[in-house]
Protein backbone atom coordinates (compact mmCIF):
# COMPACT_ATOMS: atom_id res chain seq x y z
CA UNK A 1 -87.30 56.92 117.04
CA UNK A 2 -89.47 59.65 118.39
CA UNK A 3 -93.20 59.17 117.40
CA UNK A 4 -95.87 62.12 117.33
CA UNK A 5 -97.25 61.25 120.14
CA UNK A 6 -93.88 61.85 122.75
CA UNK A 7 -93.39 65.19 121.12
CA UNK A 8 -93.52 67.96 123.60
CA UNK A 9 -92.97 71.96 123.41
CA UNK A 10 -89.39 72.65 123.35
CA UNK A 11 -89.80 75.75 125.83
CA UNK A 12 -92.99 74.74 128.44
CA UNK A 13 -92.55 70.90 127.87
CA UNK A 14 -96.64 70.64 127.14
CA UNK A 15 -97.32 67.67 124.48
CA UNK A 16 -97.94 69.28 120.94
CA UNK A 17 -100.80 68.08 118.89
CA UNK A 18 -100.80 66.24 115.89
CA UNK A 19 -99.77 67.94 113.10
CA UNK A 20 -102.69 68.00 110.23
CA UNK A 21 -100.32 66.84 107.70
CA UNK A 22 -96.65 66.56 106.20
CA UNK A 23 -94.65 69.67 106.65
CA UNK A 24 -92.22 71.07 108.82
CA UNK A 25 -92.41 69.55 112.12
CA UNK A 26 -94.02 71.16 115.47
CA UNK A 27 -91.60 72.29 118.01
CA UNK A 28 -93.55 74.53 119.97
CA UNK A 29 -97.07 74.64 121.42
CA UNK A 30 -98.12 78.21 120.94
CA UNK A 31 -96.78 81.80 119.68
CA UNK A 32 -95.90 82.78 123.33
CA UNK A 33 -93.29 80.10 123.38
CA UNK A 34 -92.52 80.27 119.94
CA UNK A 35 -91.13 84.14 121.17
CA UNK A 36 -89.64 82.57 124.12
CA UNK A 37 -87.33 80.41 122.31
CA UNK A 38 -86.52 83.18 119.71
CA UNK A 39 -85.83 85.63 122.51
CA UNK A 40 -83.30 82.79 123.91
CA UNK A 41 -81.23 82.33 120.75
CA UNK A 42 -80.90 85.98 120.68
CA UNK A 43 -79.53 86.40 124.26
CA UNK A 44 -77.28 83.29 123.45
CA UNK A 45 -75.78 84.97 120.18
CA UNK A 46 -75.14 88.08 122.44
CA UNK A 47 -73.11 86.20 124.99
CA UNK A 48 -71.32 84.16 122.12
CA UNK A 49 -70.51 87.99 120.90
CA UNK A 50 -69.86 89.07 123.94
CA UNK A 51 -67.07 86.10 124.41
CA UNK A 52 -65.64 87.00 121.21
CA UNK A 53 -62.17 88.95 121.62
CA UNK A 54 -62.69 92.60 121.80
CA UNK A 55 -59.30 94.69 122.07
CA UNK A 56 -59.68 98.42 120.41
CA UNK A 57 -57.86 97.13 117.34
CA UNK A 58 -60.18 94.36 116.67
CA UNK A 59 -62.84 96.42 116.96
CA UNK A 60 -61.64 99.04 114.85
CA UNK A 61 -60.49 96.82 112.42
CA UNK A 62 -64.01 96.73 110.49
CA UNK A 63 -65.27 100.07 111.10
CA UNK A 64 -64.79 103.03 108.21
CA UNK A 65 -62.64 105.94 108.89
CA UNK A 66 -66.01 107.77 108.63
CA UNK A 67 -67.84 105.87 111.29
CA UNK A 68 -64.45 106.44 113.52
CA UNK A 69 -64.33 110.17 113.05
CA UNK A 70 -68.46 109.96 113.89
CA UNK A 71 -67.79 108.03 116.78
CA UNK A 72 -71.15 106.53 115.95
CA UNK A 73 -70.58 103.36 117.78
CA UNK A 74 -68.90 105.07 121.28
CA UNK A 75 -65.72 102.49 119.92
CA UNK A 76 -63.40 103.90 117.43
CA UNK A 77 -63.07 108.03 118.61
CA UNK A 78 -62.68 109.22 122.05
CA UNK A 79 -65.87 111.08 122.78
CA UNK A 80 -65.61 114.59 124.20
CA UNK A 81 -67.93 113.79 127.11
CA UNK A 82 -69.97 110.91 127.94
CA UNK A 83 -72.66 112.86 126.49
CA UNK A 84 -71.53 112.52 123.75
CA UNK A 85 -71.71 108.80 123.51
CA UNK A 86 -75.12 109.10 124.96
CA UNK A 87 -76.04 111.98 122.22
CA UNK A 88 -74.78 109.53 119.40
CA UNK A 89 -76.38 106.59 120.72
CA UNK A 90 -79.82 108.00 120.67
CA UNK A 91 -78.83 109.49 116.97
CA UNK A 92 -78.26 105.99 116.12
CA UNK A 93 -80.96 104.36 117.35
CA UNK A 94 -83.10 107.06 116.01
CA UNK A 95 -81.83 106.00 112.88
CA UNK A 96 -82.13 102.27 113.62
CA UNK A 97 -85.86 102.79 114.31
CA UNK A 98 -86.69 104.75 110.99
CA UNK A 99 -84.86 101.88 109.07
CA UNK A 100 -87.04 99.03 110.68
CA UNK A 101 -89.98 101.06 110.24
CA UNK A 102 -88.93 101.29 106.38
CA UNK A 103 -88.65 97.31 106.36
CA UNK A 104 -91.80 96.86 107.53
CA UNK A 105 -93.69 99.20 105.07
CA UNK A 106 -91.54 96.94 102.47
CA UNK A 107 -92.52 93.32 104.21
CA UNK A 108 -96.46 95.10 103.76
CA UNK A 109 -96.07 96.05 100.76
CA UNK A 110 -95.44 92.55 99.39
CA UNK A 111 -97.63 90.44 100.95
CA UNK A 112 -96.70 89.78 104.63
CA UNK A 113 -98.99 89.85 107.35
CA UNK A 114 -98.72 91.33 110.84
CA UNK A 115 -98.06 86.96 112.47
CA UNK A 116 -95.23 87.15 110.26
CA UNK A 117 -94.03 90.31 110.83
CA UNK A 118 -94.81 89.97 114.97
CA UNK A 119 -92.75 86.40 115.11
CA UNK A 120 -89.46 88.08 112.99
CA UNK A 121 -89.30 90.68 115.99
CA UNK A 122 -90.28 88.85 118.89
CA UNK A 123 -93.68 90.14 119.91
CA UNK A 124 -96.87 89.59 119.10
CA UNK A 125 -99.21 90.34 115.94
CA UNK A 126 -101.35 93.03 118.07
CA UNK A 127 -98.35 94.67 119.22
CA UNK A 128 -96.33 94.34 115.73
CA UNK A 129 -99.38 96.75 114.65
CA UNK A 130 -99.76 99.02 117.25
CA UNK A 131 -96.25 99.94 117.16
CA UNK A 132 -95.52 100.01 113.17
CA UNK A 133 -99.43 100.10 111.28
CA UNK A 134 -100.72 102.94 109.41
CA UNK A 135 -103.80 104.41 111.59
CA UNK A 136 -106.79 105.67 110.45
CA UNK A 137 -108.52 109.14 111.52
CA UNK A 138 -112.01 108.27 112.35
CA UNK A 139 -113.59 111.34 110.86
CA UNK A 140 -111.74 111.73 107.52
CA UNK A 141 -110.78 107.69 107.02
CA UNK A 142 -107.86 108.82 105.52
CA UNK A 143 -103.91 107.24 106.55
CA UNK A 144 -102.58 109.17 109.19
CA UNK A 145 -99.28 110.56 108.26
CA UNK A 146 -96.31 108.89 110.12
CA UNK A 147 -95.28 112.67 110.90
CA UNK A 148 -98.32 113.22 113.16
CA UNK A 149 -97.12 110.04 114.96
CA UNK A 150 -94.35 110.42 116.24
CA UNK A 151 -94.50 113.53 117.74
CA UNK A 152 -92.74 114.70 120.97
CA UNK A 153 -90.16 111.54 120.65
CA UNK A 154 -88.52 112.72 123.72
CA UNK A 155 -91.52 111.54 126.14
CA UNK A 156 -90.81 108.16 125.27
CA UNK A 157 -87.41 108.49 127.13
CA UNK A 158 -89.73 109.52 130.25
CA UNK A 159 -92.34 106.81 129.51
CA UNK A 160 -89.46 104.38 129.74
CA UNK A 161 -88.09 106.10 133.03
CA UNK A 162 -91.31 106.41 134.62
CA UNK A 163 -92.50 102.57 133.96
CA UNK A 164 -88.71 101.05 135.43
CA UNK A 165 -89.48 102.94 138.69
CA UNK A 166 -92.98 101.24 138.75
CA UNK A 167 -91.55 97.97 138.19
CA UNK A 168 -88.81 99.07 140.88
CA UNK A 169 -91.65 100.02 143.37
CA UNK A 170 -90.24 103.33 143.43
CA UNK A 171 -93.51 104.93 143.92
CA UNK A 172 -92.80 108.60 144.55
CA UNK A 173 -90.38 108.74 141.29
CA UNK A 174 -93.47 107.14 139.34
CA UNK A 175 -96.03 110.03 140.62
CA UNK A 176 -93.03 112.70 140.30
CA UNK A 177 -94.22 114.51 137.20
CA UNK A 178 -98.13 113.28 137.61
CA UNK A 179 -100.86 116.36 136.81
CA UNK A 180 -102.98 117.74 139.92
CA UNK A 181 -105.75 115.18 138.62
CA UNK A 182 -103.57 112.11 138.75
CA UNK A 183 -101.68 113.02 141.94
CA UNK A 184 -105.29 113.31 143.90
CA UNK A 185 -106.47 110.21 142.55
CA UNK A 186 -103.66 107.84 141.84
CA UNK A 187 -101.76 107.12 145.23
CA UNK A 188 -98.68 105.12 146.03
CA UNK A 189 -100.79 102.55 147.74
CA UNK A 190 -102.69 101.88 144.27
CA UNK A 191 -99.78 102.02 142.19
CA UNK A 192 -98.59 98.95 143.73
CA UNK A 193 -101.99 97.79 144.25
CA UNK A 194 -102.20 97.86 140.15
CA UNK A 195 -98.76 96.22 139.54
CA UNK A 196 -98.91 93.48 142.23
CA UNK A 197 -101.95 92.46 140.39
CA UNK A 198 -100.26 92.72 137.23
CA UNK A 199 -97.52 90.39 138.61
CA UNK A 200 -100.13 87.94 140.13
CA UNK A 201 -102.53 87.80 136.87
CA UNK A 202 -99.34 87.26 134.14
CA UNK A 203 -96.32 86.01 135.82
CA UNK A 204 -92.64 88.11 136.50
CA UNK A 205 -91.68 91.13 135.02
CA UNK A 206 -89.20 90.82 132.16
CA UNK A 207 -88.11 93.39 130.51
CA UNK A 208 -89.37 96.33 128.14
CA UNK A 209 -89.40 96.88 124.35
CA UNK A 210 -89.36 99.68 121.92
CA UNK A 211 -91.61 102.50 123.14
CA UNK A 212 -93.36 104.66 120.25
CA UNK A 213 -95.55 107.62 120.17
CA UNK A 214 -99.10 108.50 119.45
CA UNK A 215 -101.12 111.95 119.27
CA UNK A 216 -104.59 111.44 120.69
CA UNK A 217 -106.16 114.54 120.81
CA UNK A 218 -104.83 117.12 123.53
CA UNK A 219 -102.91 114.75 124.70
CA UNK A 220 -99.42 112.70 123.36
CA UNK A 221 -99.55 109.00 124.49
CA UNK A 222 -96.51 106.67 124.84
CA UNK A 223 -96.88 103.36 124.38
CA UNK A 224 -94.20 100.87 126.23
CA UNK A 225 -94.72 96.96 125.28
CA UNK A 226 -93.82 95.08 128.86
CA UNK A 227 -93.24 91.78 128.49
CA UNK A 228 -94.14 89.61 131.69
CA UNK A 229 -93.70 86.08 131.76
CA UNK A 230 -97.25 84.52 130.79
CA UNK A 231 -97.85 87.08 128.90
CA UNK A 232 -97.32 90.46 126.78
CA UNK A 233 -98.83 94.00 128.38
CA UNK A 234 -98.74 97.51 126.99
CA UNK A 235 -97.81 100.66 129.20
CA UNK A 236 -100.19 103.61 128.16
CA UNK A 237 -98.44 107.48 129.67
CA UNK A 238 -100.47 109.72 128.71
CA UNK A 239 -99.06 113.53 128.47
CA UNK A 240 -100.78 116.94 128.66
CA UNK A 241 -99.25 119.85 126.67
CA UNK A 242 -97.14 121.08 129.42
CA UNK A 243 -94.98 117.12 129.26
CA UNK A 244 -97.54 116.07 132.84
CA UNK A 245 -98.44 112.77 133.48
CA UNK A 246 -102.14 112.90 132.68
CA UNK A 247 -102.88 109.28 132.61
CA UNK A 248 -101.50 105.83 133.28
CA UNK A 249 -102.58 102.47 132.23
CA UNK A 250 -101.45 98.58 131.88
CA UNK A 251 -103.32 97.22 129.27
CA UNK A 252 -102.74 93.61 127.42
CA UNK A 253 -101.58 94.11 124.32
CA UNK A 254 -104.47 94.73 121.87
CA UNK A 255 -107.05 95.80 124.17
CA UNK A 256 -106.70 99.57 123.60
């Protein structure tokens, strides 16, 4: 039988402390891992799905004759183009993305705090807020309205672009759309300068999550949670009104 004392974390292998009490039992050592595992049984349920037989008439079994005419899924219709699938994909996850942000204003509403709500999607507390809180105007302290927030959605899409090539060392595609400030100042040499330390301070690249959208003055900032292996980092593109690149950061998440 296993005592307290040989139990280790089930992702790093580090010993786990004692618990204070009776309860549910410890399996991992800290929220990072915690994610880690959570992110694994995800990934495994996708290749189990994945495995799972997948002729057209399987999958079009389930799906409404309205979703087939839509063609929301790119799997019942035959699109015109593959534009099309790609127009109806983003439509979807458009949709997808004002539904979760719905669920969260409900799991707020009743009691739930940001831990909770961070651990259900896999990220952190600081980033759970950045992404999905209410923010505050500093002269007026009254709620920003979600309107305000989101605008110029389609920058994300170049956010997203802009920080693979970075992590692709594709330097000149990075400084491609960069204002004549940031192209004077910010060379190829220090781009990889900044991500090789990056790399060196938190571990491997991973992968990126859902980016969202801020107004900050003149500018519109997109925000691009980058998860690294020892740790979670936020991508900051900034944007001028003309759509340039006027700024570029990596920042841990809750730092700013």
């Amino acid at each position: 039988m296993e005592s307290a004392a040989d139990r280790v974390c089930e992702v790093c292998g580090r010993p786990l402390p004692a618990s204070p009490g009776r309860g549910r039992i410890r399996r991992y050592c800290s929220a990072t891992c915690r994610s880690a595992a959570r992110r694994h049984r995800v990934r495994e349920a996708d290749r189990q799905h994945i495995r799972a037989p997948a002729d057209q008439d399987s999958v079009n079994k389930p799906l409404t004759s309205d979703l087939r005419q839509g063609n929301v899924y790119g799997v019942a219709a035959e699109p015109a183009s593959p534009l099309t699938q790609v127009a109806s994909a983003r439509d979807t996850a458009r949709t997808a993305e004002n539904a979760l942000r719905a669920a969260v204003d409900r799991a707020r509403e009743v009691g739930h705090t940001w831990q909770e709500i961070g651990e259900v999607l896999g990220t952190s507390r600081q980033a759970a807020f950045q992404r999905f809180g209410r923010h505050i105007d500093p002269q007026t302290g009254a709620v920003v309205p979600r309107e305000a927030e989101t605008v110029r959605p389609e920058l994300a899409e170049h956010a997203m672009a802009l920080i693979a090539a970075w992590s692709e060392q594709r330097w000149a595609e990075v400084r491609h759309d960069f204002d004549d400030r940031m192209t004077r100042e910010l060379s190829e040499d220090l781009l990889a300068q900044a991500w090789g330390q990056t790399v060196g301070m938190v571990g491997r690249y991973e992968h990126a999550g859902e980016p969202y959208v801020r107004q900050a003055g003149p500018f519109t900032v997109v925000f691009v949670p980058l998860q690294f292996e020892a740790a979670e980092m936020a991508g900051q593109v900034f944007y001028d009104a003309t759509g340039k690149v006027a700024g570029l950061f990596l920042k841990p998440i809750g730092s700013g």
